[in-house]
PDB file of N, CA and C in Angstrom:
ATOM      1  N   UNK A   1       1.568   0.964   0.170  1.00  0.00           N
ATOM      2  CA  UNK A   1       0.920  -0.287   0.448  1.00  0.00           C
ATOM      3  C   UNK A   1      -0.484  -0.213  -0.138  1.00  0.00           C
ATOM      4  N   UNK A   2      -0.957  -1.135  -0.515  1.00  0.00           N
ATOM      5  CA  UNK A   2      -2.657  -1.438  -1.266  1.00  0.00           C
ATOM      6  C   UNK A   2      -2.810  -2.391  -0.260  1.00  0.00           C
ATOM      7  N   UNK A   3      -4.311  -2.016   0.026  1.00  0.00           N
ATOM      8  CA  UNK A   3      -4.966  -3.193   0.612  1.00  0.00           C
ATOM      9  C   UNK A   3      -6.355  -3.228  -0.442  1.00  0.00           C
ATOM     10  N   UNK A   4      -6.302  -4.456  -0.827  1.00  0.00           N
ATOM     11  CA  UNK A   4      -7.689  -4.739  -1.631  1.00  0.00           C
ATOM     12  C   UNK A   4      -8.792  -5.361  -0.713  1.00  0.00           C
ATOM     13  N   UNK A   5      -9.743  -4.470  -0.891  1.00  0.00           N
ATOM     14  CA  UNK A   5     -10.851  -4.806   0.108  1.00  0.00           C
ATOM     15  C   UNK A   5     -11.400  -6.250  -0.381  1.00  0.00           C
ATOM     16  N   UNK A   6     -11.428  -6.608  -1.083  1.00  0.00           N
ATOM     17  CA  UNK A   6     -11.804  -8.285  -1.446  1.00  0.00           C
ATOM     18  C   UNK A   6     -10.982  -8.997  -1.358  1.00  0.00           C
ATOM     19  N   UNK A   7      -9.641  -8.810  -0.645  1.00  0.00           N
ATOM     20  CA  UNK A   7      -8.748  -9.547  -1.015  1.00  0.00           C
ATOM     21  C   UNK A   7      -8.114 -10.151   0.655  1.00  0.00           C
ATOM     22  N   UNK A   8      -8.971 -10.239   1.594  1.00  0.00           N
ATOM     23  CA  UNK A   8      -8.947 -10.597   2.237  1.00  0.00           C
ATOM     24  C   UNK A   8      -8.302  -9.536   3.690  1.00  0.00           C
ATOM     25  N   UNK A   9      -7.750  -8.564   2.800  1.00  0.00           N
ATOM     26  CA  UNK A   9      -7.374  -7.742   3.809  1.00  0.00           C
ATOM     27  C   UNK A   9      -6.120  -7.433   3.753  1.00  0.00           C
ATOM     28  N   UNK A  10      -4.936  -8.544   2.946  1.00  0.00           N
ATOM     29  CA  UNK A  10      -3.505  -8.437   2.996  1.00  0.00           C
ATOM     30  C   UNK A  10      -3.104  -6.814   2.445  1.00  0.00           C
ATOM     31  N   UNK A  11      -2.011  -6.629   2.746  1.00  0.00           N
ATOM     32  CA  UNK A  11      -1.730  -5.103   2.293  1.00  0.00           C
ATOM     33  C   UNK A  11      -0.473  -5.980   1.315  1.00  0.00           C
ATOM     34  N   UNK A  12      -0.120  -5.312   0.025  1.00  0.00           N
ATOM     35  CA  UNK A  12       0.735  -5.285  -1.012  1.00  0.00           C
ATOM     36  C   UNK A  12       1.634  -4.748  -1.505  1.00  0.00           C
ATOM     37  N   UNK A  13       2.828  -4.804  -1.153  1.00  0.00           N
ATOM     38  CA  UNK A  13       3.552  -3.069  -1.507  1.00  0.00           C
ATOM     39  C   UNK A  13       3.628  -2.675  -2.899  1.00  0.00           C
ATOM     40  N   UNK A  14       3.766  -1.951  -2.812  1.00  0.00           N
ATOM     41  CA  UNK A  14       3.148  -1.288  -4.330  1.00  0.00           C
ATOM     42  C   UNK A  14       4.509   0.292  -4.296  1.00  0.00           C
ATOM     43  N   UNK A  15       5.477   0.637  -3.588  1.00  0.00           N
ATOM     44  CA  UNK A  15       6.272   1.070  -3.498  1.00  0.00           C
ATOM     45  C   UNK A  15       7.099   0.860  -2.557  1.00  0.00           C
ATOM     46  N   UNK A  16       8.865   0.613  -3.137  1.00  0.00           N
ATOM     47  CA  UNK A  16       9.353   0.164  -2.320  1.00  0.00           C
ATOM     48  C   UNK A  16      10.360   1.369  -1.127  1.00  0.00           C
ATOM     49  N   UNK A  17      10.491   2.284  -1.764  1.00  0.00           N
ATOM     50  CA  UNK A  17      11.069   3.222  -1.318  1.00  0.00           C
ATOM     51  C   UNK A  17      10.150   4.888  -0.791  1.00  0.00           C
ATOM     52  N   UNK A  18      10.654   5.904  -0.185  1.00  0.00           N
ATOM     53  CA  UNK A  18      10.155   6.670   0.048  1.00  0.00           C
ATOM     54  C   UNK A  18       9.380   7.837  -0.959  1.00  0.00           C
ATOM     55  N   UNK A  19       8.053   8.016  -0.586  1.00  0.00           N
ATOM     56  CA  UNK A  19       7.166   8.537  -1.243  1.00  0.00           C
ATOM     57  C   UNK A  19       7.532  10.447  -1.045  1.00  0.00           C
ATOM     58  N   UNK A  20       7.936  11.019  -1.650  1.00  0.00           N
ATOM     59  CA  UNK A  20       8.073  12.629  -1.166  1.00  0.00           C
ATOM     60  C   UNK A  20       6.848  13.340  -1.084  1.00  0.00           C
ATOM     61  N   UNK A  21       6.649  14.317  -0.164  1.00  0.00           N
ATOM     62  CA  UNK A  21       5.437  14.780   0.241  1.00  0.00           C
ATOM     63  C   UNK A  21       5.492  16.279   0.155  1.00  0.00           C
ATOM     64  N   UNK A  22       4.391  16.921   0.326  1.00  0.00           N
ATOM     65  CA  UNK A  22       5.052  18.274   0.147  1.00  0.00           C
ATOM     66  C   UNK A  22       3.085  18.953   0.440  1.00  0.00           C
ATOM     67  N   UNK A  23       3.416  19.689   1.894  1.00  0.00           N
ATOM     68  CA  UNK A  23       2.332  20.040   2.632  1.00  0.00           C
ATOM     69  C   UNK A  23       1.083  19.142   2.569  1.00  0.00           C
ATOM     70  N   UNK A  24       1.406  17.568   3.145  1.00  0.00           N
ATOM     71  CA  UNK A  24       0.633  16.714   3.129  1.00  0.00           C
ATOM     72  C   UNK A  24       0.016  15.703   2.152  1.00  0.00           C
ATOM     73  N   UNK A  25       0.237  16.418   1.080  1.00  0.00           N
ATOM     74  CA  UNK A  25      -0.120  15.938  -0.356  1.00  0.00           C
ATOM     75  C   UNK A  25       0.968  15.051  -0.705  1.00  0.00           C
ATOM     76  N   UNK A  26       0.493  13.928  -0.949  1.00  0.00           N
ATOM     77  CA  UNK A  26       1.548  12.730  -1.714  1.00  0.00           C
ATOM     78  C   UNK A  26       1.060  11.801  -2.794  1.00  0.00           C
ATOM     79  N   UNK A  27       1.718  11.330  -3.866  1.00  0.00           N
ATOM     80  CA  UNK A  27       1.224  10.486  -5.065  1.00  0.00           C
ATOM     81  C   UNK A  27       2.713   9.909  -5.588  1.00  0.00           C
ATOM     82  N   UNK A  28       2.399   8.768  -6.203  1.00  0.00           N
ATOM     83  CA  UNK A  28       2.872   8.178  -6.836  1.00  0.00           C
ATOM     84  C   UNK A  28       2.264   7.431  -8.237  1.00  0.00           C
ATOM     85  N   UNK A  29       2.752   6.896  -8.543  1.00  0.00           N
ATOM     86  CA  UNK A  29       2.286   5.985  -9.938  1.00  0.00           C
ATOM     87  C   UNK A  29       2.131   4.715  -9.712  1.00  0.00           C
ATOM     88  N   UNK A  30       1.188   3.987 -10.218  1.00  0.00           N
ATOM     89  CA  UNK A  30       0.725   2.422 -10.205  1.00  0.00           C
ATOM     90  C   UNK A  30       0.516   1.782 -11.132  1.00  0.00           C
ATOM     91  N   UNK A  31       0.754   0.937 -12.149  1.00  0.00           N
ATOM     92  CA  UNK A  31       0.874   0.955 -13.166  1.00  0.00           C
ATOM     93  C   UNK A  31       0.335  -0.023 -13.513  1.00  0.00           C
ATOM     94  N   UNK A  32       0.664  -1.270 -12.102  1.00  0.00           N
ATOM     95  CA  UNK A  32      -0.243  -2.471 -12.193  1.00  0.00           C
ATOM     96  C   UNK A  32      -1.184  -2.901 -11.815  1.00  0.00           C
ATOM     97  N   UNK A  33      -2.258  -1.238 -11.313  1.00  0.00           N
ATOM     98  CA  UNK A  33      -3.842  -1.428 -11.194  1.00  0.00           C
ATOM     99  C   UNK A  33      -4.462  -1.021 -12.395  1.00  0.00           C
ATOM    100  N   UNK A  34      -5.407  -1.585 -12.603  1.00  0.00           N
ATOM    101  CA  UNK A  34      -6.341  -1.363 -13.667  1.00  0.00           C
ATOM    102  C   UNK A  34      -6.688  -2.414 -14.646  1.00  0.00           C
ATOM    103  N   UNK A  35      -5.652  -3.856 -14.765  1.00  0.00           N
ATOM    104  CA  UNK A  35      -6.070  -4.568 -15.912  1.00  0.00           C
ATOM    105  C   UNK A  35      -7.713  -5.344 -15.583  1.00  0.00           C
ATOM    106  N   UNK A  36      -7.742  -6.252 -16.446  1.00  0.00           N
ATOM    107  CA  UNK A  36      -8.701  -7.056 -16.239  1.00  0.00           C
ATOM    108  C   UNK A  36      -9.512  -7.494 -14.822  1.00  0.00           C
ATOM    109  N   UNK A  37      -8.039  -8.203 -14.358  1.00  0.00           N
ATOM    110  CA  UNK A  37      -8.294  -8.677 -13.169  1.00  0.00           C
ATOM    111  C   UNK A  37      -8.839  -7.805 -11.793  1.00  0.00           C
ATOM    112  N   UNK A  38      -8.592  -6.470 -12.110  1.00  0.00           N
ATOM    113  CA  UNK A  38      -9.393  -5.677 -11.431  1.00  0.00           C
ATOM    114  C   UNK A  38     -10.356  -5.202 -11.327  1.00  0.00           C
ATOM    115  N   UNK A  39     -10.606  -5.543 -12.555  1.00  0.00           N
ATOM    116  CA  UNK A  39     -12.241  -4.699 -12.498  1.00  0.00           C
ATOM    117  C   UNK A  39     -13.309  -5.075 -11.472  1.00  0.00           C
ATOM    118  N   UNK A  40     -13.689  -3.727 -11.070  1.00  0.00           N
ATOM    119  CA  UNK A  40     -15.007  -3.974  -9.553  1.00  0.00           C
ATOM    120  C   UNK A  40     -14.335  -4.136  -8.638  1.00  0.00           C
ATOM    121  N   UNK A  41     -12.917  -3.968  -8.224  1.00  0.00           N
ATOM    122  CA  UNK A  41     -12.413  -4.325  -6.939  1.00  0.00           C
ATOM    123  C   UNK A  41     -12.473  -2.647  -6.735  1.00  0.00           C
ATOM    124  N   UNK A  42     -12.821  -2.535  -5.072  1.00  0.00           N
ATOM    125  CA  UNK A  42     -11.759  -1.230  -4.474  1.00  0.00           C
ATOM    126  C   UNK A  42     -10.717  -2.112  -3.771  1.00  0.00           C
ATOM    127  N   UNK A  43     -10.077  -0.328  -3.823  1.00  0.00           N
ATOM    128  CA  UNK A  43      -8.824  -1.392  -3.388  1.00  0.00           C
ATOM    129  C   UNK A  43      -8.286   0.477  -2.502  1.00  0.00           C
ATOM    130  N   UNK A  44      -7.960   0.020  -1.371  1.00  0.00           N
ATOM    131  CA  UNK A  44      -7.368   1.035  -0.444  1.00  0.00           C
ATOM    132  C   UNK A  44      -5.349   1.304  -0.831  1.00  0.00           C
ATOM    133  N   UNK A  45      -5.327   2.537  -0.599  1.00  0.00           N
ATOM    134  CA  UNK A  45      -4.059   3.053  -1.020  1.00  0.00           C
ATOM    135  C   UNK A  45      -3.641   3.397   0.378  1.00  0.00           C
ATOM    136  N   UNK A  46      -2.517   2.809   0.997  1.00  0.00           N
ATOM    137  CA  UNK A  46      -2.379   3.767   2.594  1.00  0.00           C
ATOM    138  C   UNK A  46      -0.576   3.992   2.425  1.00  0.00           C
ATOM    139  N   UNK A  47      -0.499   5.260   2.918  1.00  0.00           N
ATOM    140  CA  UNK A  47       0.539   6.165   3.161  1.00  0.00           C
ATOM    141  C   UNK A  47       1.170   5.658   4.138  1.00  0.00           C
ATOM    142  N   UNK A  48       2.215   4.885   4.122  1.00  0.00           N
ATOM    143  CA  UNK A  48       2.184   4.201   5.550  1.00  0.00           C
ATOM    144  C   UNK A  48       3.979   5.348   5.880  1.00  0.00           C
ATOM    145  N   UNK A  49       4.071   5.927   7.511  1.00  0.00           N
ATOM    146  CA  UNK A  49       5.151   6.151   8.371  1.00  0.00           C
ATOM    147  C   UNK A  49       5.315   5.399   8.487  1.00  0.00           C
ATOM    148  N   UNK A  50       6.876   4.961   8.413  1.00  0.00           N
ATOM    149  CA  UNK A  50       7.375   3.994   8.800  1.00  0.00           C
ATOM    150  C   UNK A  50       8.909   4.525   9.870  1.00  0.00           C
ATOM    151  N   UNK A  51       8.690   3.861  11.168  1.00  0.00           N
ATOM    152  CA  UNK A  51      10.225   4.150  11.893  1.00  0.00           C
ATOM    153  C   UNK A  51      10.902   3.063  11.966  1.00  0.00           C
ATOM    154  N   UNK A  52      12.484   2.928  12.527  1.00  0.00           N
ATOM    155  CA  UNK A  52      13.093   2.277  12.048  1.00  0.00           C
ATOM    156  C   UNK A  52      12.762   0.709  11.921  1.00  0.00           C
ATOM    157  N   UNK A  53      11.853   0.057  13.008  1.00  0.00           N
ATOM    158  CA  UNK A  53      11.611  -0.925  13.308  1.00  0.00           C
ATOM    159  C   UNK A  53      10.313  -1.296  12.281  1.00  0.00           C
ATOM    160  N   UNK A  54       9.653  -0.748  11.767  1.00  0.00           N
ATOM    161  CA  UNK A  54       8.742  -0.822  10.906  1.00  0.00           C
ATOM    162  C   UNK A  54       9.734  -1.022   9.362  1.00  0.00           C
ATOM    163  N   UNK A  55      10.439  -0.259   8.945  1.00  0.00           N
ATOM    164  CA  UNK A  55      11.600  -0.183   7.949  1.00  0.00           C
ATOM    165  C   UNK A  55      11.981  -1.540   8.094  1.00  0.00           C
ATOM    166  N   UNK A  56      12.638  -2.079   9.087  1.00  0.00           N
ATOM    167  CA  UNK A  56      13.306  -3.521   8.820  1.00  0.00           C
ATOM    168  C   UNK A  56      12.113  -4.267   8.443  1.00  0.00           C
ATOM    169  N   UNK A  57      11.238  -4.568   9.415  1.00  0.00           N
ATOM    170  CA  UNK A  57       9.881  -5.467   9.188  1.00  0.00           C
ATOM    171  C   UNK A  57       9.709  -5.631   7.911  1.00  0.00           C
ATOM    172  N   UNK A  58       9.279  -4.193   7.141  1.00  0.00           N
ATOM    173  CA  UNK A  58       8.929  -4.597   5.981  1.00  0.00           C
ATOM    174  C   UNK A  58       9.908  -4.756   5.183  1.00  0.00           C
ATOM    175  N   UNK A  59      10.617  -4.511   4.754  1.00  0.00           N
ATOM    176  CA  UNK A  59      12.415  -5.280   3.900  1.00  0.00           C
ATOM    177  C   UNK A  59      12.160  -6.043   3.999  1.00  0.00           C
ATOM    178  N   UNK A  60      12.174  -7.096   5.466  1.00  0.00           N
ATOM    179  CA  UNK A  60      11.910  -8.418   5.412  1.00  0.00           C
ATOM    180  C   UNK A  60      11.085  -9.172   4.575  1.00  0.00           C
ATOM    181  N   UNK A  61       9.957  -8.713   4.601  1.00  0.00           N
ATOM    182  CA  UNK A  61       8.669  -9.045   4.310  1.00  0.00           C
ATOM    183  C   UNK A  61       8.773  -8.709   2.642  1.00  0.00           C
ATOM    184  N   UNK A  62       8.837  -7.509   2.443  1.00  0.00           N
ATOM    185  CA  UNK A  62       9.114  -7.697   0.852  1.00  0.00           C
ATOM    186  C   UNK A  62       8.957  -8.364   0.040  1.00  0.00           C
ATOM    187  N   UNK A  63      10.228  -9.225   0.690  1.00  0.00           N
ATOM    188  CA  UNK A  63      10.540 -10.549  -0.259  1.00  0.00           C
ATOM    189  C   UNK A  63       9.176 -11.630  -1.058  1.00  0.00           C
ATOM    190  N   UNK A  64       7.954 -11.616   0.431  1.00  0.00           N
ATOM    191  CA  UNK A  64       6.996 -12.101   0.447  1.00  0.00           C
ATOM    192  C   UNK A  64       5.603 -11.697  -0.439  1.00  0.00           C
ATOM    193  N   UNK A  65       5.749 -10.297  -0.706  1.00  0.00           N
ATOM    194  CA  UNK A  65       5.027  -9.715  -1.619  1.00  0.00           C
ATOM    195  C   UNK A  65       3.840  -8.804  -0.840  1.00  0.00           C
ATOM    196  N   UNK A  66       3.121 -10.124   0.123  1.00  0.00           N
ATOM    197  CA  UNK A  66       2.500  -9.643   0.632  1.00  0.00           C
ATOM    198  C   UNK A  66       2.646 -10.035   2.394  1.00  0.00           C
ATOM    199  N   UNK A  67       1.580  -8.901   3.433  1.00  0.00           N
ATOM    200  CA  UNK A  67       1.635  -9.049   4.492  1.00  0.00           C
ATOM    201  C   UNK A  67       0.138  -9.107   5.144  1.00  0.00           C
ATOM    202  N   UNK A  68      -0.256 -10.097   6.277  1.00  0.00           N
ATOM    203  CA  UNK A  68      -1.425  -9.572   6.183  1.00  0.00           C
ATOM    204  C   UNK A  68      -1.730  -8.626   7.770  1.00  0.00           C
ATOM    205  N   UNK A  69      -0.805  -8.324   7.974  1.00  0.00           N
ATOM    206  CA  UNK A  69      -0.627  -6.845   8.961  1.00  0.00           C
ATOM    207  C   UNK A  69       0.163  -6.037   8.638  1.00  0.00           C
ATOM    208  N   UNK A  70       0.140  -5.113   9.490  1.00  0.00           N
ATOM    209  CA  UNK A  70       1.292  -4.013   9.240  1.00  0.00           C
ATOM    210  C   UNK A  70       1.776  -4.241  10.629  1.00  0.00           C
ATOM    211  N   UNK A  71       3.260  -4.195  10.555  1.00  0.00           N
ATOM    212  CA  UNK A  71       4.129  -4.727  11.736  1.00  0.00           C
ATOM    213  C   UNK A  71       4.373  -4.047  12.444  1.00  0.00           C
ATOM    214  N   UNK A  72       4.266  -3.399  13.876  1.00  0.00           N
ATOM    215  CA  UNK A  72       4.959  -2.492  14.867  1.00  0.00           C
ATOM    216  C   UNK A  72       5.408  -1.677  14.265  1.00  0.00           C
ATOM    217  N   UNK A  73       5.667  -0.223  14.272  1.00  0.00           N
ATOM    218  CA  UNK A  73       6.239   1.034  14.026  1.00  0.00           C
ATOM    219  C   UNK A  73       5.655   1.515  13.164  1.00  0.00           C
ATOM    220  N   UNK A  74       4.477   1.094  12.331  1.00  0.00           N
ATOM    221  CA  UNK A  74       4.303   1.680  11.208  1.00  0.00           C
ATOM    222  C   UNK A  74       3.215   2.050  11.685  1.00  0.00           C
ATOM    223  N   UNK A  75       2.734   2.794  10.993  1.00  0.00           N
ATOM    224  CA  UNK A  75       1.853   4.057  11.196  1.00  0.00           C
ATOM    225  C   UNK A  75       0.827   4.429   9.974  1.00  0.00           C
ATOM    226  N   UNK A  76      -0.450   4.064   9.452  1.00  0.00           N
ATOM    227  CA  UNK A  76      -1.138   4.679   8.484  1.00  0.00           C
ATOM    228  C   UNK A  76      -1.514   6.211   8.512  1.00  0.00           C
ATOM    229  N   UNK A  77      -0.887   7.035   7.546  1.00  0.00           N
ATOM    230  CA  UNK A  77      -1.052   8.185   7.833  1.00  0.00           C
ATOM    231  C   UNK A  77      -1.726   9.219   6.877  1.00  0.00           C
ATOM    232  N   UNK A  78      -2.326   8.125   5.896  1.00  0.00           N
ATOM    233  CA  UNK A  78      -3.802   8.537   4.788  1.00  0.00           C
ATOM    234  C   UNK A  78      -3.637   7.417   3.875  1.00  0.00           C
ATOM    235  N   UNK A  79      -5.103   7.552   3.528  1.00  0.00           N
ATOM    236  CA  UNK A  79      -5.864   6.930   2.809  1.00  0.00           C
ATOM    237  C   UNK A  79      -6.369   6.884   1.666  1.00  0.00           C
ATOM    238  N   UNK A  80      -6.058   6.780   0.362  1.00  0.00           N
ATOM    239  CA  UNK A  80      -7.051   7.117  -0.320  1.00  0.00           C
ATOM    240  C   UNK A  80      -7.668   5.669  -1.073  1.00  0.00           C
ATOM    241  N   UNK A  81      -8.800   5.666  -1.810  1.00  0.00           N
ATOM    242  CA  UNK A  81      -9.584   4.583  -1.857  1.00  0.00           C
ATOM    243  C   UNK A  81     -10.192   4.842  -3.268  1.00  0.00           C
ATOM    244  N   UNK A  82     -10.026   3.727  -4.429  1.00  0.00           N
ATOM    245  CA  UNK A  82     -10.457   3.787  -5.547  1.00  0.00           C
ATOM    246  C   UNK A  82     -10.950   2.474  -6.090  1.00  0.00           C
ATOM    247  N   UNK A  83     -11.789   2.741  -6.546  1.00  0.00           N
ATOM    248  CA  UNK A  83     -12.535   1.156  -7.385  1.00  0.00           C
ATOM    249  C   UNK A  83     -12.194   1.655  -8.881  1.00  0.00           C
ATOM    250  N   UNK A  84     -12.167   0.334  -9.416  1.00  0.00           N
ATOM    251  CA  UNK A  84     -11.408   0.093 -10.844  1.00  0.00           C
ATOM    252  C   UNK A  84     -12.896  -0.324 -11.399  1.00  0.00           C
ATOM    253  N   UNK A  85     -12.868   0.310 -12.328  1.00  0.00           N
ATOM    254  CA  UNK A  85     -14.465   0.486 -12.904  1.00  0.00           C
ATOM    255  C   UNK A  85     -14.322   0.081 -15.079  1.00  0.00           C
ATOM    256  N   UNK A  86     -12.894   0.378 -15.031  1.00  0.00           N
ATOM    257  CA  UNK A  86     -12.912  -0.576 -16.762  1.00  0.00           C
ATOM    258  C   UNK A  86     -11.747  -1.131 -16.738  1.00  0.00           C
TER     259      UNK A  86
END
């Protein structure tokens, strides 16, 4: 999930499936931060747990692109935070 701090707050999924982890450490690829339209934004990256009831929520939601909570069961479980600077 991304939450862009200028962006009112909505979170964005930005992966739809499970992220693998391995002694806390997790990454993925993003491919559609960085153009134009970003520049000078931060924008928050959160690791979200999700249990089963959090899992349906967001499926649902999906569809929508964006959410501007995170729904029951889910869980932020790091953070990381980057501003787009070119």
């Amino acid at each position: 999930m991304t939450q862009p701090q200028a962006g009112g707050g909505s979170y964005f999924f930005t992966n739809g499936s499970a992220v693998a982890t391995y002694d806390r450490d997790w990454s993925f690829p993003d491919r559609q931060v960085g153009d134009v339209s970003d520049k000078g934004k931060t924008i928050d990256y959160d690791a979200v747990l999700a249990n089963s009831t959090c899992s349906a929520a967001l499926t649902q939601a999906a569809a929508n692109d964006a959410i501007d909570a995170l729904p029951d069961g889910c869980t932020v479980v790091a953070r990381v935070t980057i501003r787009v600077n070119k």
